[in-house]
C-alpha atoms as a PDB file:
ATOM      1  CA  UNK A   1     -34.622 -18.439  11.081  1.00  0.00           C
ATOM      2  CA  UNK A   2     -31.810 -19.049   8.675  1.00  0.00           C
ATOM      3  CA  UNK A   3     -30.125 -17.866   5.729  1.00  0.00           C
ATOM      4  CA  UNK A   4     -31.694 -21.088   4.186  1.00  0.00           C
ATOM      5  CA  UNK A   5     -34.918 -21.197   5.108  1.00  0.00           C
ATOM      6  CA  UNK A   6     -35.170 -17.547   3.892  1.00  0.00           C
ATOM      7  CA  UNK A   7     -34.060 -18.802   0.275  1.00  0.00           C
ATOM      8  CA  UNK A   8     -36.737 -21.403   1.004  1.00  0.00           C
ATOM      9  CA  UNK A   9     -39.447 -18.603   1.493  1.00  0.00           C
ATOM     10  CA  UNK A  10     -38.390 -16.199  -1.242  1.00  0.00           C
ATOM     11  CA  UNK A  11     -38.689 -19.147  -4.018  1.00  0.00           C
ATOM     12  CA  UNK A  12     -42.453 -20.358  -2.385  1.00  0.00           C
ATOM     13  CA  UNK A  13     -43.119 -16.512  -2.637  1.00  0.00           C
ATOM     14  CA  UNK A  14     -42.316 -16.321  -5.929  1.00  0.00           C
ATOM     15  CA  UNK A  15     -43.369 -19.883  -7.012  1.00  0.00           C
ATOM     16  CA  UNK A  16     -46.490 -19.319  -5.060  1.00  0.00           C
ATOM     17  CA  UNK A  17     -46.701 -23.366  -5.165  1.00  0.00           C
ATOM     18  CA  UNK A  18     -44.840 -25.253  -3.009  1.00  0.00           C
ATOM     19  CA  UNK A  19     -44.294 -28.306  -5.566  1.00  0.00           C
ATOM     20  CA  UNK A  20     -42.761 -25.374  -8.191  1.00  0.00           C
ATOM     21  CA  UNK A  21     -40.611 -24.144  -5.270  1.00  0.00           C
ATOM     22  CA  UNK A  22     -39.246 -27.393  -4.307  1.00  0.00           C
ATOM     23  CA  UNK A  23     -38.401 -28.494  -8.330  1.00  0.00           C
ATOM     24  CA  UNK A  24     -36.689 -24.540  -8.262  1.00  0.00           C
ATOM     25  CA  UNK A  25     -34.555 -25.508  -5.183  1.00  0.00           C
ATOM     26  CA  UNK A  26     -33.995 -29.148  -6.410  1.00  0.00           C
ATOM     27  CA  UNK A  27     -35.535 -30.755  -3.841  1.00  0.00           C
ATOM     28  CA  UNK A  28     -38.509 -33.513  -2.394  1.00  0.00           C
ATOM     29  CA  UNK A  29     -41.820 -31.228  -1.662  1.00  0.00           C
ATOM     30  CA  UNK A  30     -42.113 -32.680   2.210  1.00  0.00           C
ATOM     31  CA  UNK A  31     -38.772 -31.009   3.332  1.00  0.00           C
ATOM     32  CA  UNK A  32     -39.842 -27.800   1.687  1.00  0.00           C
ATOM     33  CA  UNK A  33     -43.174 -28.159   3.862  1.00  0.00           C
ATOM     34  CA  UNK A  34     -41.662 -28.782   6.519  1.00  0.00           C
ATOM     35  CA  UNK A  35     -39.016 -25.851   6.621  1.00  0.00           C
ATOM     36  CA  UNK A  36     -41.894 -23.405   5.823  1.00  0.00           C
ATOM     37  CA  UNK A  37     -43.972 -24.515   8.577  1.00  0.00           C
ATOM     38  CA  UNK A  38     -40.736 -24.011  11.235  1.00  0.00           C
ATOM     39  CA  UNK A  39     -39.992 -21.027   9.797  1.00  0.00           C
ATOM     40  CA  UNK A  40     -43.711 -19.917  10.420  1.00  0.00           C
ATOM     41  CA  UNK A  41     -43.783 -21.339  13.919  1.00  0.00           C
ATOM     42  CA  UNK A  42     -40.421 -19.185  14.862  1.00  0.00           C
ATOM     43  CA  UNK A  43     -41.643 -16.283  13.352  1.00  0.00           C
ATOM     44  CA  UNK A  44     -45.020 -17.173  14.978  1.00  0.00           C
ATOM     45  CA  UNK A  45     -47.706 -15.578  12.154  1.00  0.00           C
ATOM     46  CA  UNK A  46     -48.548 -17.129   8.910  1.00  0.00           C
ATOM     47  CA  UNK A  47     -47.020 -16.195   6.094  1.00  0.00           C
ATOM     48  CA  UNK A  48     -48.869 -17.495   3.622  1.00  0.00           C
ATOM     49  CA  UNK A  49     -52.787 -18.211   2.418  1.00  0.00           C
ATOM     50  CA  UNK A  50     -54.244 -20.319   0.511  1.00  0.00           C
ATOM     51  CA  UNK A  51     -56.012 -19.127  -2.772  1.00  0.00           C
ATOM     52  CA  UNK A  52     -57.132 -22.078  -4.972  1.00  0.00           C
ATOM     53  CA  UNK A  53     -54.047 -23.397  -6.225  1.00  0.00           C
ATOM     54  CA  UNK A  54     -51.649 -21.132  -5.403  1.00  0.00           C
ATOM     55  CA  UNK A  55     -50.588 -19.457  -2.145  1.00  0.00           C
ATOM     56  CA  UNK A  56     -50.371 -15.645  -1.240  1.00  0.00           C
ATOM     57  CA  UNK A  57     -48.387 -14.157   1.323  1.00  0.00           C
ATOM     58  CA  UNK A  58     -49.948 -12.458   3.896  1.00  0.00           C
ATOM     59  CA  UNK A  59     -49.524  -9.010   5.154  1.00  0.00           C
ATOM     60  CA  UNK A  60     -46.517 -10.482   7.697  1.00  0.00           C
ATOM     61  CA  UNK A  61     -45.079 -12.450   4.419  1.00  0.00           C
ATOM     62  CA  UNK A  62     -44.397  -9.628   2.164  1.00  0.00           C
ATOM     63  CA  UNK A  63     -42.867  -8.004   5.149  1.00  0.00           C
ATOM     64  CA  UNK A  64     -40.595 -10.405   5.308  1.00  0.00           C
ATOM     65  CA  UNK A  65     -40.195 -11.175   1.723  1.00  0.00           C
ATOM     66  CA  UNK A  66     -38.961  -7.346   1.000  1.00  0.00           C
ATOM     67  CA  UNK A  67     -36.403  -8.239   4.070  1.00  0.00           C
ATOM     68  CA  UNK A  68     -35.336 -11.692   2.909  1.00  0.00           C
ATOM     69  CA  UNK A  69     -34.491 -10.487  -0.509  1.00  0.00           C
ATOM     70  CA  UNK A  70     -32.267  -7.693   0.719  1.00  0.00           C
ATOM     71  CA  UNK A  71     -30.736 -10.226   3.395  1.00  0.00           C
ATOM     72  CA  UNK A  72     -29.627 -12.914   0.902  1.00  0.00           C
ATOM     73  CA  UNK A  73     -28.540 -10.167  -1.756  1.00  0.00           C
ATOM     74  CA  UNK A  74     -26.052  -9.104   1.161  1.00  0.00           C
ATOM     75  CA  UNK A  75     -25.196 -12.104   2.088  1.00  0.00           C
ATOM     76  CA  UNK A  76     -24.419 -12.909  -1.595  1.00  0.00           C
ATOM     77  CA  UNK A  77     -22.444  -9.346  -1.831  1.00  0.00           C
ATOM     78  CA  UNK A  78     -20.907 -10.016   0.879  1.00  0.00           C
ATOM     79  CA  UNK A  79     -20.044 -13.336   0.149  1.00  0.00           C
ATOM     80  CA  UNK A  80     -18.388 -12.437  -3.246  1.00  0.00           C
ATOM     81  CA  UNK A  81     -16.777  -9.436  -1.877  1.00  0.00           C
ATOM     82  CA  UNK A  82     -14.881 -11.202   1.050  1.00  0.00           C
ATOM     83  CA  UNK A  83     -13.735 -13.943  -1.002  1.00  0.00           C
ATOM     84  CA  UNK A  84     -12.498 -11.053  -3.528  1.00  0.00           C
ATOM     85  CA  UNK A  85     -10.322  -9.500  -0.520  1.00  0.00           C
ATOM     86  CA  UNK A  86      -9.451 -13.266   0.243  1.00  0.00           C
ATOM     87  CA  UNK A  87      -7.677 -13.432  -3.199  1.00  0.00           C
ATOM     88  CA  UNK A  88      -6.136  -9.988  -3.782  1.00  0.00           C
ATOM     89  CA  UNK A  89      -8.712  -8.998  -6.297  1.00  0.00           C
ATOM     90  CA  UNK A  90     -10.543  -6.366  -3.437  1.00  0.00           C
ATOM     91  CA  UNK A  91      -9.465  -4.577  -0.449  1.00  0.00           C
ATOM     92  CA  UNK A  92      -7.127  -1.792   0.706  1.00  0.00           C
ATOM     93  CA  UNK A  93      -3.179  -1.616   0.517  1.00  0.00           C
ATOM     94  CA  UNK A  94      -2.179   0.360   2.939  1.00  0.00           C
ATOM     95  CA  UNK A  95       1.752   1.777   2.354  1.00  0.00           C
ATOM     96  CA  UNK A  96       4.058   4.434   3.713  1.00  0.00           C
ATOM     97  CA  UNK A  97       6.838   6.017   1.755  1.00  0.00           C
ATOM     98  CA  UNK A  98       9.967   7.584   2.732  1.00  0.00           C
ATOM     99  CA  UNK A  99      10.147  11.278   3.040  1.00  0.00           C
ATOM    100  CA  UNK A 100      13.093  10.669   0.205  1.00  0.00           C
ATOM    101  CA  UNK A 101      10.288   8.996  -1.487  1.00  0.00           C
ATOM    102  CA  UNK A 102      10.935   6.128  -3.660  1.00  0.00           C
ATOM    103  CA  UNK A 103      11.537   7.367  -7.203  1.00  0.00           C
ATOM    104  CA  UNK A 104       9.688   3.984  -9.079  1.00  0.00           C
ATOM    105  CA  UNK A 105       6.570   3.802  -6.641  1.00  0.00           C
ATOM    106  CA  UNK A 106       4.355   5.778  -8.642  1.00  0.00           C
ATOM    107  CA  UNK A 107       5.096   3.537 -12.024  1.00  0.00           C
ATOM    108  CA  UNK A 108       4.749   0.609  -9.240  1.00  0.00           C
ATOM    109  CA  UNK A 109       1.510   1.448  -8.007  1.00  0.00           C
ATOM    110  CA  UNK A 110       0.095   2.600 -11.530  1.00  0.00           C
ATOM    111  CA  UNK A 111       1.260  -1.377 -12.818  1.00  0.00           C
ATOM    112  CA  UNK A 112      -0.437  -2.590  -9.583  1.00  0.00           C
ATOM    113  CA  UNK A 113      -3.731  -0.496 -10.026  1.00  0.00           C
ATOM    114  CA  UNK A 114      -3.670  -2.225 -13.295  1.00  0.00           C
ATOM    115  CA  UNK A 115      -4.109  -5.567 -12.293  1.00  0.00           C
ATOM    116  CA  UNK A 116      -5.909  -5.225  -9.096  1.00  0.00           C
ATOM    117  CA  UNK A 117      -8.122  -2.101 -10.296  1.00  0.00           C
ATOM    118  CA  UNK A 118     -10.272  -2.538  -7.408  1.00  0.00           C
ATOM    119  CA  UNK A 119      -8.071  -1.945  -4.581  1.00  0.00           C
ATOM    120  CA  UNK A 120      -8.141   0.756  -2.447  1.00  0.00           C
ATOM    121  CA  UNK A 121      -5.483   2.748  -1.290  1.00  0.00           C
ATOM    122  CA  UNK A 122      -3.542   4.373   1.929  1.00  0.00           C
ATOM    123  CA  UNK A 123      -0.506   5.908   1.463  1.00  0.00           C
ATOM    124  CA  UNK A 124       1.261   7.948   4.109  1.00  0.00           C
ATOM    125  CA  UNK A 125       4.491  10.137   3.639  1.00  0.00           C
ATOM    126  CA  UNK A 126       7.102  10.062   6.629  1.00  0.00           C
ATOM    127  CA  UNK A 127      10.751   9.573   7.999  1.00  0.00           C
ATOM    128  CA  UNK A 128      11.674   5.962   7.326  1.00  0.00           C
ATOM    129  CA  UNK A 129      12.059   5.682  11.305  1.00  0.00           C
ATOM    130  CA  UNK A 130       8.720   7.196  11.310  1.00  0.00           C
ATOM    131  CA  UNK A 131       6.953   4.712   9.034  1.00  0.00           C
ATOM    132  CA  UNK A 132       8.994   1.690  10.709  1.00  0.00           C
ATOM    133  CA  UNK A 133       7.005   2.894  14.262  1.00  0.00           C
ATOM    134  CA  UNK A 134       3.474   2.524  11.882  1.00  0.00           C
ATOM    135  CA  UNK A 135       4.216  -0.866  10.826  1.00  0.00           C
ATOM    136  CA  UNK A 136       4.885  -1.920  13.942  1.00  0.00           C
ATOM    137  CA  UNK A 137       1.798  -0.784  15.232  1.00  0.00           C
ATOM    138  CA  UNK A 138      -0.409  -1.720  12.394  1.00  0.00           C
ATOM    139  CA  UNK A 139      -0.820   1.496  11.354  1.00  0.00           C
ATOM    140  CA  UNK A 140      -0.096   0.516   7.822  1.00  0.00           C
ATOM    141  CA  UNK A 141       1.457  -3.192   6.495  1.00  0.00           C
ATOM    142  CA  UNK A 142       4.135  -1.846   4.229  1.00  0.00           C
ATOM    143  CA  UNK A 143       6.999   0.899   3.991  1.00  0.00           C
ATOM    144  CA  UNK A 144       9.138   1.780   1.336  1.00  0.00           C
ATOM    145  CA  UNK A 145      12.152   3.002   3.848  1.00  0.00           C
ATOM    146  CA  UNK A 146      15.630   4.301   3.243  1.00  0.00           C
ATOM    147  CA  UNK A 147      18.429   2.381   4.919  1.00  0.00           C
ATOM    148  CA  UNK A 148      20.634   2.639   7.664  1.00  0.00           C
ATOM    149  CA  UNK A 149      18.147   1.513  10.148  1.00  0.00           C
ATOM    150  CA  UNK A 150      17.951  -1.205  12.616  1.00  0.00           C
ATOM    151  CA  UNK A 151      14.656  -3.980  11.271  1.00  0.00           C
ATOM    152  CA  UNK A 152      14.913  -6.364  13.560  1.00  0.00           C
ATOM    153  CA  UNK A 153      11.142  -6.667  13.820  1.00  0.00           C
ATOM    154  CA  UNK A 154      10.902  -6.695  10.283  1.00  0.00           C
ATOM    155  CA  UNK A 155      10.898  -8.738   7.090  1.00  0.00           C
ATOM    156  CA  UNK A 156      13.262  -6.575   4.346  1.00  0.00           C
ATOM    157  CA  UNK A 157      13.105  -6.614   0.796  1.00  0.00           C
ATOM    158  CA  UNK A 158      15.976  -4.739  -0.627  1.00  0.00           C
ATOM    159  CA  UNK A 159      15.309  -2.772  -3.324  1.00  0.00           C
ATOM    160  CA  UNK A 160      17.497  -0.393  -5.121  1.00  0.00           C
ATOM    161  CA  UNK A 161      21.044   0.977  -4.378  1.00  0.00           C
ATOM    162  CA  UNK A 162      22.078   4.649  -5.446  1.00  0.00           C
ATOM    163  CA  UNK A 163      24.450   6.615  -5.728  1.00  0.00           C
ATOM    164  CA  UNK A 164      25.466   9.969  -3.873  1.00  0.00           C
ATOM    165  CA  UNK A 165      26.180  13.243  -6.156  1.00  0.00           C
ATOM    166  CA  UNK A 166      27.295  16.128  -5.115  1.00  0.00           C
ATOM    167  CA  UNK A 167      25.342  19.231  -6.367  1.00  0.00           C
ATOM    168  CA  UNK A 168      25.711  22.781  -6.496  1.00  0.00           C
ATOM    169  CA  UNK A 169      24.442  26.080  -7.723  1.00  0.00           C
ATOM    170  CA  UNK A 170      28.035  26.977 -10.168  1.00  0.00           C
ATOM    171  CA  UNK A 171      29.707  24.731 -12.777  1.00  0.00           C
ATOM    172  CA  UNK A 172      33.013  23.096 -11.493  1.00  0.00           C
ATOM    173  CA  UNK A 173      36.327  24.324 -12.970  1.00  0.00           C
ATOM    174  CA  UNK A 174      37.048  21.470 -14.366  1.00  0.00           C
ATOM    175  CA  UNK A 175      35.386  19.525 -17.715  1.00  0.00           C
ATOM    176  CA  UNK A 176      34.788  15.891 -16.245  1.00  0.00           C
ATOM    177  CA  UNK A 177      31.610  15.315 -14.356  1.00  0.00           C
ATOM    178  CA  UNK A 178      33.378  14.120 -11.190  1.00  0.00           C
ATOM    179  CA  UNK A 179      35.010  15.376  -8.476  1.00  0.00           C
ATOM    180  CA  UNK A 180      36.562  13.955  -5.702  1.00  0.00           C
ATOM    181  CA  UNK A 181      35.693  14.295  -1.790  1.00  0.00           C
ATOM    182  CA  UNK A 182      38.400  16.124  -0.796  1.00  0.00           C
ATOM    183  CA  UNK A 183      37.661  18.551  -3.349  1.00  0.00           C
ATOM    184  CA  UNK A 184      33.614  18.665  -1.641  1.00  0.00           C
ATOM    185  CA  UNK A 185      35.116  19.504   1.695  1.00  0.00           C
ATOM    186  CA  UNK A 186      36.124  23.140   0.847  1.00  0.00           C
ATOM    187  CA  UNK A 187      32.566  23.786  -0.645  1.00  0.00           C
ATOM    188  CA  UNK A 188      30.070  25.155   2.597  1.00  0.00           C
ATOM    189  CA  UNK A 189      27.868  22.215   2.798  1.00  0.00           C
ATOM    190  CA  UNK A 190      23.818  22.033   3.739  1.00  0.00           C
ATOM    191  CA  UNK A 191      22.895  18.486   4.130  1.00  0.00           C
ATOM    192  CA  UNK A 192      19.476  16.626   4.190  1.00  0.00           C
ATOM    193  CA  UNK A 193      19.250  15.288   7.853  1.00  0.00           C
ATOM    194  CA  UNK A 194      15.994  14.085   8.227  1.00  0.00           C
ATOM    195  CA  UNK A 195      15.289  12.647  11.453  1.00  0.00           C
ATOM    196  CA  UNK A 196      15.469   8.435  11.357  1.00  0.00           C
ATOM    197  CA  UNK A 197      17.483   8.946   8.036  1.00  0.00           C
ATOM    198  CA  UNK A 198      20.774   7.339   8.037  1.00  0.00           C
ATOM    199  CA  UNK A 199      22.185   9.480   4.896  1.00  0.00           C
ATOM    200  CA  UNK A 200      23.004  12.451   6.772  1.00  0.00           C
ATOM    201  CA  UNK A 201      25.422   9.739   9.040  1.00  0.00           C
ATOM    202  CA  UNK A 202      26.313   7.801   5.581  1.00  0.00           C
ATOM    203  CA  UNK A 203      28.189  10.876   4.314  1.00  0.00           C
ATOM    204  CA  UNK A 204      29.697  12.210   7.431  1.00  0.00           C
ATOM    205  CA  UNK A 205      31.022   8.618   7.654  1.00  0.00           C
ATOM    206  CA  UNK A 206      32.983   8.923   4.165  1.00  0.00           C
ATOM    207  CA  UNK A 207      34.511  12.069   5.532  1.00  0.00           C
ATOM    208  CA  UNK A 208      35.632  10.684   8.229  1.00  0.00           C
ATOM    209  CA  UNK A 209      37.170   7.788   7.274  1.00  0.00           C
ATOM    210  CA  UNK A 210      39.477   9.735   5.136  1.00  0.00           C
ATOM    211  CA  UNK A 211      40.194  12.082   7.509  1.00  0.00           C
ATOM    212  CA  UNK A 212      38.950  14.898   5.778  1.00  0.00           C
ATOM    213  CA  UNK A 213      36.514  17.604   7.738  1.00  0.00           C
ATOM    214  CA  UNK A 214      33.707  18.642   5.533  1.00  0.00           C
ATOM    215  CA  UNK A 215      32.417  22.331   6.088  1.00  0.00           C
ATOM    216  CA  UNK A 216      28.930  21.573   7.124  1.00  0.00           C
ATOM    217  CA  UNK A 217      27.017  25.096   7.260  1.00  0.00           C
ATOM    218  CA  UNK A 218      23.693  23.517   7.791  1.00  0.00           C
ATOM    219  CA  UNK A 219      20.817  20.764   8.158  1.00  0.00           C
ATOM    220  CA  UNK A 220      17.729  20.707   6.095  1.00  0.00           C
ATOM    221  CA  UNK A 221      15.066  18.047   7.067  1.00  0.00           C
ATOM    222  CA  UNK A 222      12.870  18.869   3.952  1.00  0.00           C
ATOM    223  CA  UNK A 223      14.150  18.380   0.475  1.00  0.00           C
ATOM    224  CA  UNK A 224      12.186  20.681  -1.658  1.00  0.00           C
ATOM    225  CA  UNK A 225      13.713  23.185   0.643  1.00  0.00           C
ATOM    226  CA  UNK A 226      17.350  21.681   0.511  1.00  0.00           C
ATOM    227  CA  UNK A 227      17.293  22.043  -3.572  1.00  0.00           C
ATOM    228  CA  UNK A 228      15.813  25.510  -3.397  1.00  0.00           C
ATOM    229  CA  UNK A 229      18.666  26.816  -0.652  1.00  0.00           C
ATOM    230  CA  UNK A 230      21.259  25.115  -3.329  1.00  0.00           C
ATOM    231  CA  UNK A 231      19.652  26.654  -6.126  1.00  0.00           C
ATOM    232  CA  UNK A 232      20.048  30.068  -4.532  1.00  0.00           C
ATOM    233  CA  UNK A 233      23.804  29.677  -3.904  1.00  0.00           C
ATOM    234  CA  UNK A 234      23.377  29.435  -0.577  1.00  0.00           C
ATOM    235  CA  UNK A 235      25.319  26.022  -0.164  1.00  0.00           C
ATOM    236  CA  UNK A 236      26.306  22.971  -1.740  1.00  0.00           C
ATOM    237  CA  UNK A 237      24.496  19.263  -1.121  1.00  0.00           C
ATOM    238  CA  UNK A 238      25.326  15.191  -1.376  1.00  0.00           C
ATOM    239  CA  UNK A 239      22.000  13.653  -1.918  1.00  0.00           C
ATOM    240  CA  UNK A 240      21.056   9.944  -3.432  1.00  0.00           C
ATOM    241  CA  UNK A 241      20.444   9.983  -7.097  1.00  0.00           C
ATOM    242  CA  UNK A 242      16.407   9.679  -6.409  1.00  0.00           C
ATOM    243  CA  UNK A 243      16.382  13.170  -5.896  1.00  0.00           C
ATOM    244  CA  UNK A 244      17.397  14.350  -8.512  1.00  0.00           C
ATOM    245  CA  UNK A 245      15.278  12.357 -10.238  1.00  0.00           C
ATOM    246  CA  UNK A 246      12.222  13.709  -8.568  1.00  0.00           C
ATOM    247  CA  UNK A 247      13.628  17.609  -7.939  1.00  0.00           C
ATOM    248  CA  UNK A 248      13.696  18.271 -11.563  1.00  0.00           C
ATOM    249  CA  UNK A 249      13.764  22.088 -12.903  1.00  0.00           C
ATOM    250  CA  UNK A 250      16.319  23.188 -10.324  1.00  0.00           C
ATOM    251  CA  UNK A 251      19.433  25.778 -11.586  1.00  0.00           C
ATOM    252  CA  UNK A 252      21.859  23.320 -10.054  1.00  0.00           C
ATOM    253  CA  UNK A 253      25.112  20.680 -11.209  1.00  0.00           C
ATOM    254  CA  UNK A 254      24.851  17.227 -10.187  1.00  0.00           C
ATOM    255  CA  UNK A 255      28.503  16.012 -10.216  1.00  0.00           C
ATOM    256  CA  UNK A 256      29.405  11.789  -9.306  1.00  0.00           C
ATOM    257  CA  UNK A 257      31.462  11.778  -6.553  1.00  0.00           C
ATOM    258  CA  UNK A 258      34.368   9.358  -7.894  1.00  0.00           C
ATOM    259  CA  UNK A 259      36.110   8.490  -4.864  1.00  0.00           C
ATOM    260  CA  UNK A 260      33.355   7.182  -2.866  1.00  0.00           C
ATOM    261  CA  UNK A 261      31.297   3.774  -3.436  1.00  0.00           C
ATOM    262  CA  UNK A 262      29.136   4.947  -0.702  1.00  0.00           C
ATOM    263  CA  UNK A 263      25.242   4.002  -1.600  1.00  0.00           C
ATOM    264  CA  UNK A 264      21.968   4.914  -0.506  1.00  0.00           C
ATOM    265  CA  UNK A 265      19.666   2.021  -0.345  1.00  0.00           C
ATOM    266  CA  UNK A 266      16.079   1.622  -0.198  1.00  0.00           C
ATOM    267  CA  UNK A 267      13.728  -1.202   1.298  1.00  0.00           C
ATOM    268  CA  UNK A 268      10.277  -2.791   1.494  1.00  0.00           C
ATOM    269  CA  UNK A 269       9.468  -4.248   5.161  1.00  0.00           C
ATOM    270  CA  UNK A 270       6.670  -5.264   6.810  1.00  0.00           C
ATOM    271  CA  UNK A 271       6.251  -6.737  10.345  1.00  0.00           C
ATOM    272  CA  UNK A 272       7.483 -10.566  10.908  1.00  0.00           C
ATOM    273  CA  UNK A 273       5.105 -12.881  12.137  1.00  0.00           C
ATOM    274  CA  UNK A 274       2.062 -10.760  10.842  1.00  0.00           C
ATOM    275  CA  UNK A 275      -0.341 -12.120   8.677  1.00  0.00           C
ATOM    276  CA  UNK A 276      -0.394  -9.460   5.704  1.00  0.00           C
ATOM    277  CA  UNK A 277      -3.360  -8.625   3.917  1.00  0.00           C
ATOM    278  CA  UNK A 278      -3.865 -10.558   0.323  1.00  0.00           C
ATOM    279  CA  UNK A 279      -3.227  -6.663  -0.970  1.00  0.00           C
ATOM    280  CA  UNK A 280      -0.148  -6.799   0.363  1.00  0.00           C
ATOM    281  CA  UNK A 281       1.337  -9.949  -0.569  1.00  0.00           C
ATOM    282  CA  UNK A 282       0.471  -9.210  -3.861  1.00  0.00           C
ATOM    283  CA  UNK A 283       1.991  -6.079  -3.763  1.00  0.00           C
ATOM    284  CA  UNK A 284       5.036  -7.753  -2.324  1.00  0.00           C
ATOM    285  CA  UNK A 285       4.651 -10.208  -4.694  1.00  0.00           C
ATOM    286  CA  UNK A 286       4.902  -7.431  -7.614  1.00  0.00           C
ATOM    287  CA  UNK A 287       8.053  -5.529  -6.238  1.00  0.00           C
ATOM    288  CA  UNK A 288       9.698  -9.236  -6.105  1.00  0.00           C
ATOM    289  CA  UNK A 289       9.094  -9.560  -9.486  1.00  0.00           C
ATOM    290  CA  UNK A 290      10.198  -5.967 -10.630  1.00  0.00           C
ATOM    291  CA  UNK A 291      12.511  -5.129  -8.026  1.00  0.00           C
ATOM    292  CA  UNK A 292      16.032  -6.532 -10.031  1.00  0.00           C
ATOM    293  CA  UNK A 293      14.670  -4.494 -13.014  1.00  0.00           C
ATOM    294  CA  UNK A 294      14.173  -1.303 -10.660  1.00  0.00           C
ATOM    295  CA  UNK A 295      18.033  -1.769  -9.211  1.00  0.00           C
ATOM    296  CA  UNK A 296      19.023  -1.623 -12.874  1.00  0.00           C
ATOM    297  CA  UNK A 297      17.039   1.272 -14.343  1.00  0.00           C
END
């Protein structure tokens, strides 16, 4: 018994003639017969009766027939659904952001949702180091990361590069809204230093290389909590522009930092010689297309 020969059935059963079955299906009356009767023999009950000109199903045939419609209306489901997945138009994307999360994905996603509104969705929130690990073990497809971080294993799309201000809870002295590194290192510092996140490094770096020593009082791994301790007065941060963006409301200064062309960048990867979902690449295919107008917003 096959998908066919149930079509077969359900249009005799509903036909209740063979020769109006066989003009339904488009075909000769003999194979009709014929695929009935082998269907009947496998089964091995009758399925239908004769009743003058028509035919009837018997007890065993509307059993089946109640089964055969349900099968093929799956089958058809399933059919249409799968081939939906196949072409982006169904199915899951399943994404990891960046604890520093990406400022645009949400007007991303919302543009996506858009166009594929019947996509499903799986986002997870960790260090990029974190979400690189996931991908890897095909946890989720895509991560929206923050760079430093060694990708070997993984296709990159760059996306946008930032830059670092320096914030604190008081005004500076002076009227410009810049001020230069080795003005930073006499302010008591509390940097973000999330584990797998190369910014804490990226900034310690810039100190270094001029040969200034920053006065680091502290490490904060979450960033709601960084921007509340600088609120307070308890210290002074450098964080990417992106928070800023996202930390609104906060009693604090954001100052450039003109002496530095230090950047925080962020990424898209996914694992290299892994067949992504059509989700995905469409997903990829949408932060291709928007990604030079993200770098310049």
């Amino acid at each position: 018994m096959d998908i066919k020969q149930l079509r077969y059935f359900i249009a005799i059963a509903e036909e209740k003639q063979i020769t109006a079955a066989a003009k339904k299906l488009h075909m000769a009356q003999p194979p009709l017969s014929q695929q009935l009767k082998l269907l009947e023999q496998d089964l091995g009950t009758k399925l239908f009766e004769k009743r003058g000109r028509f035919l009837q199903l018997t007890e065993a045939g509307t059993t089946l027939y109640h089964y055969a419609v349900k099968i093929t209306k799956d089958m058809e489901e399933a059919h249409t659904e799968v081939t939906q997945i196949g072409h982006g138009v169904r199915g899951k994307l399943s994404i990891g952001v960046n604890t520093i999360s990406y400022y645009h994905l949400p007007k991303l996603l919302q543009a996506f949702r858009q166009t594929y509104p019947h996509i499903s969705y799986k986002i997870q929130q960790n260090e990029s180091a974190q979400l690189a690990k996931l991908v890897k073990e095909k946890v989720i497809e895509l991560a929206i990361i923050r760079l430093p971080l060694m990708l070997d294993d993984f296709a990159v799309l760059q996306l946008q590069k930032e830059r670092f201000y320096f914030v604190s809870s008081e005004p500076l002295a002076q009227d410009n809204n810049q001020i230069t590194l080795n003005q930073i290192q006499e302010y008591p510092l509390i940097l973000p230093s999330t584990d797998g996140l190369g910014i804490f490094h990226l900034i310690l770096e810039e100190f270094r290389i001029r040969n200034l020593t920053p006065h680091i009082i502290g490490e904060c791994s979450d960033i709601s909590i960084l921007m509340e301790l600088v609120s307070s007065g308890f210290g002074s941060t450098i964080v990417p522009e992106t928070v800023l963006k996202k930390h609104r409301g906060y009693r604090v200064q954001a100052y450039e930092i003109e002496d530095s062309e230090v950047t925080a960048s962020s990424a898209l990867i996914w694992l290299k010689q892994h067949y992504l979902s059509k989700a995905a690449q469409r997903f990829v295919e949408l932060l291709l297309a928007e990604s030079k107008d993200v770098r310049q917003d």
